[in-house]
PDB file of N, CA and C in Angstrom:
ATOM      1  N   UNK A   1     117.636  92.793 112.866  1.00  0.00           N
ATOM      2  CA  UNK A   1     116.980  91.581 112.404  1.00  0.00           C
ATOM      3  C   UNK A   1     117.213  91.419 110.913  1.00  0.00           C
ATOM      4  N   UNK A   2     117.743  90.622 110.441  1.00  0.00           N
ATOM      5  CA  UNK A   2     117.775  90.109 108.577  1.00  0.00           C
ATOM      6  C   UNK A   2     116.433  90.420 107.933  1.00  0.00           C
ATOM      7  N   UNK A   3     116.350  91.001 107.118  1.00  0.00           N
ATOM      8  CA  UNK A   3     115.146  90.955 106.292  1.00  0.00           C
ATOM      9  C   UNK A   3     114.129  90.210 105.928  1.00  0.00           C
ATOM     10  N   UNK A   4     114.378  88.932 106.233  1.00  0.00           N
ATOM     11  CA  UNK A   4     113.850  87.609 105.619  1.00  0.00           C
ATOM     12  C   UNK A   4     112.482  87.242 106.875  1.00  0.00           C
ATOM     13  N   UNK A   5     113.062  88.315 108.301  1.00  0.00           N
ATOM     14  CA  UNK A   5     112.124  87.898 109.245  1.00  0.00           C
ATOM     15  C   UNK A   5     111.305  88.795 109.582  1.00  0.00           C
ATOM     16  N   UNK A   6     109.730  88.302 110.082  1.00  0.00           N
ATOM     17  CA  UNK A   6     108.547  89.109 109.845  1.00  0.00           C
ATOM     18  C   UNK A   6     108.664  90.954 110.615  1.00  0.00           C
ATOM     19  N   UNK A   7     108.177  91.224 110.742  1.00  0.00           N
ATOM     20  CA  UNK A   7     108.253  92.557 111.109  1.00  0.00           C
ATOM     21  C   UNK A   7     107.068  92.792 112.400  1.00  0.00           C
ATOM     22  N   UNK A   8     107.088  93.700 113.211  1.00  0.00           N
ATOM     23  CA  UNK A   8     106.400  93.293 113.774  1.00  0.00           C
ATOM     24  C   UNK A   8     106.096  95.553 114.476  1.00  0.00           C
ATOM     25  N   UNK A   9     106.800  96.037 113.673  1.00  0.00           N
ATOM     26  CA  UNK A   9     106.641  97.372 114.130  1.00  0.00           C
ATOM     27  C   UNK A   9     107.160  97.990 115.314  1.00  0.00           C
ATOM     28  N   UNK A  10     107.756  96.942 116.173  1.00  0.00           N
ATOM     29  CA  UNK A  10     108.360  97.162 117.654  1.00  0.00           C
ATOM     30  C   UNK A  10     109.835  97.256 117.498  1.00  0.00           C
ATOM     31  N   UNK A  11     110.071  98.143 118.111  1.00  0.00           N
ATOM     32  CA  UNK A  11     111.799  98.238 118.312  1.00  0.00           C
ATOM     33  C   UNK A  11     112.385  98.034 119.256  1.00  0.00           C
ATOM     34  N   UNK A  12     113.140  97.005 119.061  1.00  0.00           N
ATOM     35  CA  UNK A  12     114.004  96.000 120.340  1.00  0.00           C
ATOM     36  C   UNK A  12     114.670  97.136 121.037  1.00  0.00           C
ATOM     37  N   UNK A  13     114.449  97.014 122.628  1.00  0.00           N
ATOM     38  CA  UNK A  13     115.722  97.149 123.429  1.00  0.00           C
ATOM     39  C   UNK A  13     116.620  97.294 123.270  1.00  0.00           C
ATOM     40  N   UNK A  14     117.416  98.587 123.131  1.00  0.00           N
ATOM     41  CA  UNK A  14     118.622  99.113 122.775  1.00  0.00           C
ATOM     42  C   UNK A  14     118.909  98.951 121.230  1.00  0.00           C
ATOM     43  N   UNK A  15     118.390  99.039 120.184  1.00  0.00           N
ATOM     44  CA  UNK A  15     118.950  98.468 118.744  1.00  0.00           C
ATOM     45  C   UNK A  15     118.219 100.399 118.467  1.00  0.00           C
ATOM     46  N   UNK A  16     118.834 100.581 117.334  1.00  0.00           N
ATOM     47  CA  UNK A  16     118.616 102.212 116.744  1.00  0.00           C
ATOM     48  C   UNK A  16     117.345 101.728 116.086  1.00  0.00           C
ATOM     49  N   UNK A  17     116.789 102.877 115.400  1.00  0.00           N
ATOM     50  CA  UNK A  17     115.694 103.103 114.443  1.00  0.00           C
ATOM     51  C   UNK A  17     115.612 104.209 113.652  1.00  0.00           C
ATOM     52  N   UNK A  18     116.059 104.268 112.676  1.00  0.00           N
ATOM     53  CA  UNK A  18     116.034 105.332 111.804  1.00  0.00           C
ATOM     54  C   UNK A  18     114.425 106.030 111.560  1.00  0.00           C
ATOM     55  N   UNK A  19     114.152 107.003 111.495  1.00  0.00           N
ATOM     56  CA  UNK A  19     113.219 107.624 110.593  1.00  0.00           C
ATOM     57  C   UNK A  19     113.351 108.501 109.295  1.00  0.00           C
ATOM     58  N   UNK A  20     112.749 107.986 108.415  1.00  0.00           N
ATOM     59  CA  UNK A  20     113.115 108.569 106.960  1.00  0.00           C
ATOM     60  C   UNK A  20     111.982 110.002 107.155  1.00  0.00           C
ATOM     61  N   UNK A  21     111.872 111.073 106.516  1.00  0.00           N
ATOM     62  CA  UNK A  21     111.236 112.177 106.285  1.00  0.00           C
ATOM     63  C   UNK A  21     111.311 112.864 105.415  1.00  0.00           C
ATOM     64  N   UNK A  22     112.661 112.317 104.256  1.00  0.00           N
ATOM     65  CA  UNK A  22     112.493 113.110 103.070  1.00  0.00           C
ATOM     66  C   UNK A  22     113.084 111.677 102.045  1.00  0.00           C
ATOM     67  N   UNK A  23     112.259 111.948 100.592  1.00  0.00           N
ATOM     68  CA  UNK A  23     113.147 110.835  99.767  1.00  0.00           C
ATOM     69  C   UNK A  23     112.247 110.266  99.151  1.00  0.00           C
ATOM     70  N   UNK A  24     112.866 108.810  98.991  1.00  0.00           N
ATOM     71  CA  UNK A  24     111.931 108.122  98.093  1.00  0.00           C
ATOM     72  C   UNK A  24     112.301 106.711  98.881  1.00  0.00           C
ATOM     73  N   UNK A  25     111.660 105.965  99.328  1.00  0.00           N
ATOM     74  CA  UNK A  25     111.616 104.422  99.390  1.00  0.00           C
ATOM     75  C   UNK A  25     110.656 103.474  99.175  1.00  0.00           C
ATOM     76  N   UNK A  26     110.732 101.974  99.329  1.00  0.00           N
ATOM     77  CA  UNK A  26     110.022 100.683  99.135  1.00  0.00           C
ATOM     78  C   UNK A  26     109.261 100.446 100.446  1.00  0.00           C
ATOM     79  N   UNK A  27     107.615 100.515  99.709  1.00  0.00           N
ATOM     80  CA  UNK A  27     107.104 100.456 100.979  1.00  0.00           C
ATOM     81  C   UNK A  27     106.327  98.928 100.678  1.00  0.00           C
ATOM     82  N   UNK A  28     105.358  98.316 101.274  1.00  0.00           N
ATOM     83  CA  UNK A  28     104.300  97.290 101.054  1.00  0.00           C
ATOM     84  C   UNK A  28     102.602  98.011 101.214  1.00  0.00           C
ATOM     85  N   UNK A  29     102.062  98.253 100.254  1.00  0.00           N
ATOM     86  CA  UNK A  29     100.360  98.362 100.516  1.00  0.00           C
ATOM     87  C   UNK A  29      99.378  97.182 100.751  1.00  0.00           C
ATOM     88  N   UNK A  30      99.008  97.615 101.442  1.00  0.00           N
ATOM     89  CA  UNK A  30      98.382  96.054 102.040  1.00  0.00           C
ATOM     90  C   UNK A  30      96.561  96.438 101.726  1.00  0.00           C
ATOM     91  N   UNK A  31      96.146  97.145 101.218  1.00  0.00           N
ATOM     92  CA  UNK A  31      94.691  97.539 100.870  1.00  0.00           C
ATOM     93  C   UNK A  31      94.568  96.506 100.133  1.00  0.00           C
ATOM     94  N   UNK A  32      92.703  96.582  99.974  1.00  0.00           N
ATOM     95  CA  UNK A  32      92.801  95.370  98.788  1.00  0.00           C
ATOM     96  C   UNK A  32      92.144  95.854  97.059  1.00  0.00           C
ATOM     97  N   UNK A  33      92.049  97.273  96.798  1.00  0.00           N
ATOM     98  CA  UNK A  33      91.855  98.358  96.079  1.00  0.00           C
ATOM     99  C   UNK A  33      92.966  98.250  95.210  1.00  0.00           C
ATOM    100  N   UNK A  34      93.074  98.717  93.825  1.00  0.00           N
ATOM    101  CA  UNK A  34      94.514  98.510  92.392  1.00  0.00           C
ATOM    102  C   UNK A  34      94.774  99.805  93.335  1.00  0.00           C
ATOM    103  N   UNK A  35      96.570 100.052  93.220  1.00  0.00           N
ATOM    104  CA  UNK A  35      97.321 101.313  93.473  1.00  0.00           C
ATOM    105  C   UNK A  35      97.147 101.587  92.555  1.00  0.00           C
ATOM    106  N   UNK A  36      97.272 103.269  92.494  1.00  0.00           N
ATOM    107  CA  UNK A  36      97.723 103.665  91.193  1.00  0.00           C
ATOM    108  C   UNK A  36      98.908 104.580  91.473  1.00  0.00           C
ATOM    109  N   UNK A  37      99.363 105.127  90.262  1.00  0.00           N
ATOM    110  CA  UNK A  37     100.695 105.830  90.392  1.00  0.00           C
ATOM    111  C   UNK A  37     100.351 107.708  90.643  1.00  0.00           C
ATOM    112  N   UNK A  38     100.628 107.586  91.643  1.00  0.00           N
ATOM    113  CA  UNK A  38     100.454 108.770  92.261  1.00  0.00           C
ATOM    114  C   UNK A  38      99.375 108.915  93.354  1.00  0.00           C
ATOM    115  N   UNK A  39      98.904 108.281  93.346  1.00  0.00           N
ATOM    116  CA  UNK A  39      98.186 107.133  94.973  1.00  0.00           C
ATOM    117  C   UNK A  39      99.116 108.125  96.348  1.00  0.00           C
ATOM    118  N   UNK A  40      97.745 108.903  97.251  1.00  0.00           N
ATOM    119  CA  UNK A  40      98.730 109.158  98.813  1.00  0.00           C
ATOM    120  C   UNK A  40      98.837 107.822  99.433  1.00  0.00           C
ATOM    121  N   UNK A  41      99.678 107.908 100.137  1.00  0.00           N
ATOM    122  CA  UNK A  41     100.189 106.761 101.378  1.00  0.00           C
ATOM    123  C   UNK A  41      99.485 107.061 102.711  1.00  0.00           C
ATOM    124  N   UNK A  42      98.251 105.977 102.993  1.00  0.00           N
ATOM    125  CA  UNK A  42      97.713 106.140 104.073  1.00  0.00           C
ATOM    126  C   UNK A  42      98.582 105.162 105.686  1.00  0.00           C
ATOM    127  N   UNK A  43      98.451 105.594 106.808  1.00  0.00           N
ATOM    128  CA  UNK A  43      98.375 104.883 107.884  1.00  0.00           C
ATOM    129  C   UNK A  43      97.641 104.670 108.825  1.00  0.00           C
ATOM    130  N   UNK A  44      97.127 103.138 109.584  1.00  0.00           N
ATOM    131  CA  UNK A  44      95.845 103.548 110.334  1.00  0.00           C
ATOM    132  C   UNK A  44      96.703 103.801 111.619  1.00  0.00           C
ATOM    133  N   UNK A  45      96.129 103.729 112.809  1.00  0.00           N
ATOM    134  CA  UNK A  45      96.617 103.426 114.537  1.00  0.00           C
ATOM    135  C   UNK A  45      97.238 102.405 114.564  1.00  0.00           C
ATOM    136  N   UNK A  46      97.202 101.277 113.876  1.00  0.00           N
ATOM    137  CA  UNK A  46      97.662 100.309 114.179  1.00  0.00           C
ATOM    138  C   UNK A  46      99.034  99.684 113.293  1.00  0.00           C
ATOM    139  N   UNK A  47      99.652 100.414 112.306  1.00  0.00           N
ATOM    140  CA  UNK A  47     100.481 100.795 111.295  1.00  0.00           C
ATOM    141  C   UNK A  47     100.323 100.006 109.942  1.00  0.00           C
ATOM    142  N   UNK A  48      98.982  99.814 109.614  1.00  0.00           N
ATOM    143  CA  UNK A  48      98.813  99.698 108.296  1.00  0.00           C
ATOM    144  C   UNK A  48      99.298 100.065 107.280  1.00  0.00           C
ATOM    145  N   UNK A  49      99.583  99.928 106.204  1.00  0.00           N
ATOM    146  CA  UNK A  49      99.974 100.984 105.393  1.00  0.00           C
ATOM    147  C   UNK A  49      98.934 100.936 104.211  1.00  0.00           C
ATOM    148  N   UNK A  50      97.936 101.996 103.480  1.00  0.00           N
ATOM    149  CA  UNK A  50      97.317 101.463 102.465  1.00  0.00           C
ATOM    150  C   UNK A  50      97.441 102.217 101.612  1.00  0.00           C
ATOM    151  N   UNK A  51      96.782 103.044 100.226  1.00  0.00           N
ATOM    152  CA  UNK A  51      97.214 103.888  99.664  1.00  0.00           C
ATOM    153  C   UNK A  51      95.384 104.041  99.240  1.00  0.00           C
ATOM    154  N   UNK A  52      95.370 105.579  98.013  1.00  0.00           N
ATOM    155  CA  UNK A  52      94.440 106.162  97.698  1.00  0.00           C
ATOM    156  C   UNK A  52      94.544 107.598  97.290  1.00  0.00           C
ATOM    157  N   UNK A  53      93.201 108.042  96.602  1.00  0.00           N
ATOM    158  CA  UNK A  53      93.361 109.078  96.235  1.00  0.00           C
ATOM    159  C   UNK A  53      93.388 110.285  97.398  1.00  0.00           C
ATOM    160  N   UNK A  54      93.786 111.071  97.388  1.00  0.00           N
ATOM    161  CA  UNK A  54      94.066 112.305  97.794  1.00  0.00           C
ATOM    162  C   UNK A  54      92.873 113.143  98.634  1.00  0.00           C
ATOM    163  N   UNK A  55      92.504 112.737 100.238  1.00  0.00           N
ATOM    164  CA  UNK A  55      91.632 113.615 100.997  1.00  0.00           C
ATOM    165  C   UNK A  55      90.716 112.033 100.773  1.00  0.00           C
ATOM    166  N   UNK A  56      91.345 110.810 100.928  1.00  0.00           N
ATOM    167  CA  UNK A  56      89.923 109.658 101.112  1.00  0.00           C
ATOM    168  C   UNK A  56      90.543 109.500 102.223  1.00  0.00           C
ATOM    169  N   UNK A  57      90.878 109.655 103.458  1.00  0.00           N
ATOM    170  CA  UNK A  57      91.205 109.067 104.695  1.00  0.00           C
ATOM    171  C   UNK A  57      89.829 109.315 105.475  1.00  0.00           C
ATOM    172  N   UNK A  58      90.182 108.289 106.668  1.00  0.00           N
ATOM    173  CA  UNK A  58      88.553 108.150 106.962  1.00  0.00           C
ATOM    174  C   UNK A  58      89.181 108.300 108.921  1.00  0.00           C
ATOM    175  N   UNK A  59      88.218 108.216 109.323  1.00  0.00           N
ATOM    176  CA  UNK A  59      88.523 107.991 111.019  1.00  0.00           C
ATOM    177  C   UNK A  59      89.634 107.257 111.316  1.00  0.00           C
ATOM    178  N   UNK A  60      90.537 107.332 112.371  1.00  0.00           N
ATOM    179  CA  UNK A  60      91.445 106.653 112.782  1.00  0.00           C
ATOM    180  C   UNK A  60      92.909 106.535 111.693  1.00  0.00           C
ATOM    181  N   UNK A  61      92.565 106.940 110.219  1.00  0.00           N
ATOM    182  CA  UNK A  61      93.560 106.918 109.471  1.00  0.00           C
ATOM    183  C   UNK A  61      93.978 107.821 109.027  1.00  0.00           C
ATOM    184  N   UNK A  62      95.749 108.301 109.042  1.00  0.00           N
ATOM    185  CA  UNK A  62      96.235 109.416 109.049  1.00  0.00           C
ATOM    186  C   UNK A  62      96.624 109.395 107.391  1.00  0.00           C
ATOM    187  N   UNK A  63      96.318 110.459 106.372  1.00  0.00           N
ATOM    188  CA  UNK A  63      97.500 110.439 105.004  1.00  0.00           C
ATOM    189  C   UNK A  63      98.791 111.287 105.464  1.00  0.00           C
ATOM    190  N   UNK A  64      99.596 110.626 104.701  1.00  0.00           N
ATOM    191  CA  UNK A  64     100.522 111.166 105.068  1.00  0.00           C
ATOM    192  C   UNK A  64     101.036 112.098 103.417  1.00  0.00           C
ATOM    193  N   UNK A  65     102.254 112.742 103.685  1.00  0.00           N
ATOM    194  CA  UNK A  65     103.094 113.569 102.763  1.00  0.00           C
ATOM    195  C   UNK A  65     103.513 112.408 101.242  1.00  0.00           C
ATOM    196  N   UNK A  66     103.385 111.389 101.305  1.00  0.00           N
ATOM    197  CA  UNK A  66     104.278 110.755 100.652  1.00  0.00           C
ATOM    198  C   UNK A  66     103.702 109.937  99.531  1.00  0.00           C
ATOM    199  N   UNK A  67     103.506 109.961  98.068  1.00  0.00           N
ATOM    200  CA  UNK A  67     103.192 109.166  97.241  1.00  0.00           C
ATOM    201  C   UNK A  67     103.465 107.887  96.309  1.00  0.00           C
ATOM    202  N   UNK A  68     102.588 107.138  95.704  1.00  0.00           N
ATOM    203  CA  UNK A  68     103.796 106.368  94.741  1.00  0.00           C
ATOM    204  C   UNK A  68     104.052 107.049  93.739  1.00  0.00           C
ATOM    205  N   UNK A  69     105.205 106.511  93.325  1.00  0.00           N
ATOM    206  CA  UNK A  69     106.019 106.862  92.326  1.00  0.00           C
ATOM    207  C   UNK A  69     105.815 105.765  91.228  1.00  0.00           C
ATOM    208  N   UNK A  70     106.463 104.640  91.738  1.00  0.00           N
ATOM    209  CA  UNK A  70     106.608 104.140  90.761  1.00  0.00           C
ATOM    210  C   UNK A  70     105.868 102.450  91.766  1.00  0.00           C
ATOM    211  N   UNK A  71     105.408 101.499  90.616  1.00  0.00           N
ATOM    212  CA  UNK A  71     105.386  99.984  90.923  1.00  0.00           C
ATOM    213  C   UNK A  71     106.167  99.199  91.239  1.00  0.00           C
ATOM    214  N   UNK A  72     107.909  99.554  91.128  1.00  0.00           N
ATOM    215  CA  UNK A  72     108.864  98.952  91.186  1.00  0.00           C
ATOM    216  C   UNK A  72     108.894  97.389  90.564  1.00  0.00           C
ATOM    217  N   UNK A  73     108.134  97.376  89.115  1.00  0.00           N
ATOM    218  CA  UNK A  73     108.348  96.658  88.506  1.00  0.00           C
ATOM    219  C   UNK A  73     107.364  95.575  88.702  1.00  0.00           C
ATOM    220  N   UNK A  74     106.301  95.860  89.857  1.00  0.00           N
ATOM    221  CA  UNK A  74     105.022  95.313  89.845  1.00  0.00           C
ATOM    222  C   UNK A  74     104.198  94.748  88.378  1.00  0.00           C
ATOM    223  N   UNK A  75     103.069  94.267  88.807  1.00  0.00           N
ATOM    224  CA  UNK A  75     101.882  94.566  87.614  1.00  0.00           C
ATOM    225  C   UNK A  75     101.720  95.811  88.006  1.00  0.00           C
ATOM    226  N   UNK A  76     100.785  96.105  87.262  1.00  0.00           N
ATOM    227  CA  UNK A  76     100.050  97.382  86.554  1.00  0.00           C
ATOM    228  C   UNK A  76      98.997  97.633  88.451  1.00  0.00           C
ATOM    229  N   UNK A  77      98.877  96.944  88.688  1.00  0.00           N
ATOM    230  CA  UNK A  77      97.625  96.819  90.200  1.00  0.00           C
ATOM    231  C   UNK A  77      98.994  96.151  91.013  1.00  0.00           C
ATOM    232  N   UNK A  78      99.275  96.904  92.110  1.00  0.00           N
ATOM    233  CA  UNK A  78     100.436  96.890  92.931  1.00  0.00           C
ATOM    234  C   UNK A  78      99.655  96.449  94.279  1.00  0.00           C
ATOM    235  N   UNK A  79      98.387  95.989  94.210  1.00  0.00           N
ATOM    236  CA  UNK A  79      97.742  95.794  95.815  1.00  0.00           C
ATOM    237  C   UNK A  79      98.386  94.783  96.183  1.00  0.00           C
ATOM    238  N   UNK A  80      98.551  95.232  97.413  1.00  0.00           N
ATOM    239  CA  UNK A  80      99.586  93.724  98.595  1.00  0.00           C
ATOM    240  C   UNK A  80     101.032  93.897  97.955  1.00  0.00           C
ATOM    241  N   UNK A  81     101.593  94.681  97.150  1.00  0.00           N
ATOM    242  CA  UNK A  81     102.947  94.857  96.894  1.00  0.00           C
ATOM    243  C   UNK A  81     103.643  96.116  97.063  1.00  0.00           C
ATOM    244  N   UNK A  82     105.427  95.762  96.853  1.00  0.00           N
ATOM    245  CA  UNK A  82     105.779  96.976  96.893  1.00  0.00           C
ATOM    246  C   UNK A  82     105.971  97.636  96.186  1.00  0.00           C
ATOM    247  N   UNK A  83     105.842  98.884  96.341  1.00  0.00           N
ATOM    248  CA  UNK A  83     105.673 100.087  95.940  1.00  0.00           C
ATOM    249  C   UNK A  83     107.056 100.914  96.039  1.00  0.00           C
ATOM    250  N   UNK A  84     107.585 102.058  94.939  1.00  0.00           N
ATOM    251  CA  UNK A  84     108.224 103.233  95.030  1.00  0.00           C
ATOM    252  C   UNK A  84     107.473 104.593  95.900  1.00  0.00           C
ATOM    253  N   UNK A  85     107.582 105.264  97.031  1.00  0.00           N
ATOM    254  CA  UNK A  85     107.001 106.001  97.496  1.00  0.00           C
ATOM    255  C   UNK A  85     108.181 107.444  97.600  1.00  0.00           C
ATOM    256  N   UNK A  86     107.697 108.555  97.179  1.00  0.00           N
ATOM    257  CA  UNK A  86     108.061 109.697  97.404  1.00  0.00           C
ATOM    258  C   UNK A  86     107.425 110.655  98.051  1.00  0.00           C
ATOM    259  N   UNK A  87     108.036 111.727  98.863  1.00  0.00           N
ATOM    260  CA  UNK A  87     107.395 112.788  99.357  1.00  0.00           C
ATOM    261  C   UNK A  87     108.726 113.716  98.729  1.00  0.00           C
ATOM    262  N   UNK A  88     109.301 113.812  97.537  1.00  0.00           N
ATOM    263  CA  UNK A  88     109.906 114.663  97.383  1.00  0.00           C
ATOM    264  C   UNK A  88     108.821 115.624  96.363  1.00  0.00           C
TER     265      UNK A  88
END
């Protein structure tokens, strides 16, 4: 699918899907809380993505390995944007 079209978390019938597990990439936080830089990367059940400090995950939401890095040129408060994320 081109980039330009919405996402929807499902993977078509026969098309690949990569999984990343080490690195750094561009994610979107969708919380409504300022990121900050060095913020964990949360996910709920339903593939949210939000961010926070370190051991705030709550029921149903997993943290994962992976932090921001950087704003990627954001404001200073990256909420609803993307983000640099590392788990290196």
């Amino acid at each position: 699918l081109p980039t330009a079209d919405g996402a929807t978390l499902q993977v078509p019938a026969g098309r690949k899907c990569a999984v990343v597990v080490w690195g750094d990439m561009f994610i979107k936080v969708s919380n409504t809380a300022s990121a900050n830089i060095g913020d964990k990367i949360y996910v709920d059940n339903s593939g949210v993505i939000t961010c926070g400090a370190t051991g705030s995950s709550a029921s149903g939401i997993v943290e994962t390995d992976w932090k921001i890095v950087s704003f990627a040129g954001n404001d200073v408060s990256a909420t609803g944007s993307v983000v640099i994320v590392s788990n290196v």
